[in-house]
Protein backbone atom coordinates (compact mmCIF):
# COMPACT_ATOMS: atom_id res chain seq x y z
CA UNK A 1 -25.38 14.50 26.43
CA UNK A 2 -24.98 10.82 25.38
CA UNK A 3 -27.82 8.23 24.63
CA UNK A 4 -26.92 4.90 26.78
CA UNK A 5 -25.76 3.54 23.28
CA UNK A 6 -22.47 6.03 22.73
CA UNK A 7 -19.45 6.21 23.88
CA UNK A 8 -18.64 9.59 25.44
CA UNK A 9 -16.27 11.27 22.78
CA UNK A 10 -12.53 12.06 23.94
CA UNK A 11 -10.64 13.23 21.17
CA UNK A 12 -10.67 13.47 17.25
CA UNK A 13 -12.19 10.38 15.16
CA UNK A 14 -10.13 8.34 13.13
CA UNK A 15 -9.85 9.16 9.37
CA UNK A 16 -8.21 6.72 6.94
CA UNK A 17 -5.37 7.51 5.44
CA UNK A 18 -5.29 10.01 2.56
CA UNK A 19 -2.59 7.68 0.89
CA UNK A 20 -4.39 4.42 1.27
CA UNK A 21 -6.47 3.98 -1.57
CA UNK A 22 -4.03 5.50 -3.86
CA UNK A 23 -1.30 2.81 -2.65
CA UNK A 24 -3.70 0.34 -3.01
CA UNK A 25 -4.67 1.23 -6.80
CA UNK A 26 -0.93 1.59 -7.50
CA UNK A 27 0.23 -1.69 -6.39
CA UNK A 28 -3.14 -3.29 -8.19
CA UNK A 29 -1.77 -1.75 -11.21
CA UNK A 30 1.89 -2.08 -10.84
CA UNK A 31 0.77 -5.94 -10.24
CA UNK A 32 -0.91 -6.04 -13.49
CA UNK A 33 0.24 -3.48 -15.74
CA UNK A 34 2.91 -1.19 -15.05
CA UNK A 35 6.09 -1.61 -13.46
CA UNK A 36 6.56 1.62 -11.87
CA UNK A 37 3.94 1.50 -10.44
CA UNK A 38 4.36 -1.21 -7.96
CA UNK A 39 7.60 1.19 -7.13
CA UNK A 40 6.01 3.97 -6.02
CA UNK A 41 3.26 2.12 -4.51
CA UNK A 42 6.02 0.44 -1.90
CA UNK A 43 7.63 4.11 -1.56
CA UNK A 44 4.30 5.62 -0.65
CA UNK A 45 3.30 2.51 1.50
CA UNK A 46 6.18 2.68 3.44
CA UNK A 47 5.78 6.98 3.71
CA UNK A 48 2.01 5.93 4.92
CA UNK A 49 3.04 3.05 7.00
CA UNK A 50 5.46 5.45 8.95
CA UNK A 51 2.99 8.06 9.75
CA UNK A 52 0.33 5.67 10.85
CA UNK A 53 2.44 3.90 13.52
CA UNK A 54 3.97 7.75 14.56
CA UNK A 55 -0.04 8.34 14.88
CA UNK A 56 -2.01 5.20 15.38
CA UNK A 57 -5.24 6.81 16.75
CA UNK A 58 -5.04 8.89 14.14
CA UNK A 59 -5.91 6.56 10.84
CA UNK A 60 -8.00 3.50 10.15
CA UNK A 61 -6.94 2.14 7.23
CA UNK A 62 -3.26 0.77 7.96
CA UNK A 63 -4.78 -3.01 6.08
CA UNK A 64 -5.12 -1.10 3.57
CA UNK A 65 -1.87 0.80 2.80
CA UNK A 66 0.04 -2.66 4.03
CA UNK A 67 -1.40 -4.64 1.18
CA UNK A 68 -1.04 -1.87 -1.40
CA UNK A 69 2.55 -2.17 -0.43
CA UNK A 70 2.64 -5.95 -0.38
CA UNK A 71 0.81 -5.86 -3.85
CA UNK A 72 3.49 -3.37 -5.27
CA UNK A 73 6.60 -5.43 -4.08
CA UNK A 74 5.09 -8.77 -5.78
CA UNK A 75 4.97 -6.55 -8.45
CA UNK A 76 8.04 -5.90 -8.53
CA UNK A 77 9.33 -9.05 -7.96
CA UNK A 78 7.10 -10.76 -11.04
CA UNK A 79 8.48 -8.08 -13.40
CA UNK A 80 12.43 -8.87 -12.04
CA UNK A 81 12.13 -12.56 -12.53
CA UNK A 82 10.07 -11.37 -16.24
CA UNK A 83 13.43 -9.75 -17.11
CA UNK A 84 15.45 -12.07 -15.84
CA UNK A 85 13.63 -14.83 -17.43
CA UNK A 86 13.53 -13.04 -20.94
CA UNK A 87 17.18 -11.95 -21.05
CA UNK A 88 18.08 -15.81 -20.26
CA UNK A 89 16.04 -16.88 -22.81
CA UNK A 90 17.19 -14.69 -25.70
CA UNK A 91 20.53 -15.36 -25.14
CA UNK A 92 20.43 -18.52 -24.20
CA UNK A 93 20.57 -19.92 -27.73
């Protein structure tokens, strides 16, 4: 029996994501620290992303594993243009 407050229940509860927080911490850290980092945090994200969308009753957190991914390819793009930016300068002379 329900109180007038609840919603009658109709299937399994929505969990978040078992990826999400990881791919969240990894693009943080591939942002700021380490490189390969923000690439596994894009090839999880997408993994997570994929089986979210399959399932979308199924998770809560898909904010969260999108801007772990975003986070990891900025990452990745800051350390490219690093490279880039450090090769042309020491052999630019």
């Amino acid at each position: 029996m329900t109180t007038p407050y609840e919603q009658p229940g109709y299937g399994a509860v929505p969990q978040p994501h078992p990826r999400g927080v990881p791919v969240l911490i990894l693009g943080i850290v591939g942002l700021v620290i380490c490189f390969p980092c923000g690439i596994i945090a894009v090839v999880l994200g997408n993994g997570a992303l994929k089986e979210i969308d399959a399932n979308p009753g199924a998770y809560t957190n898909r904010g969260m594993v999108n801007a772990g991914r975003i986070l990891g390819i900025i990452a990745i793009v800051i350390w490219v243009i690093g490279l880039i930016a450090r090769f042309a300068l020491s052999h630019g002379n």
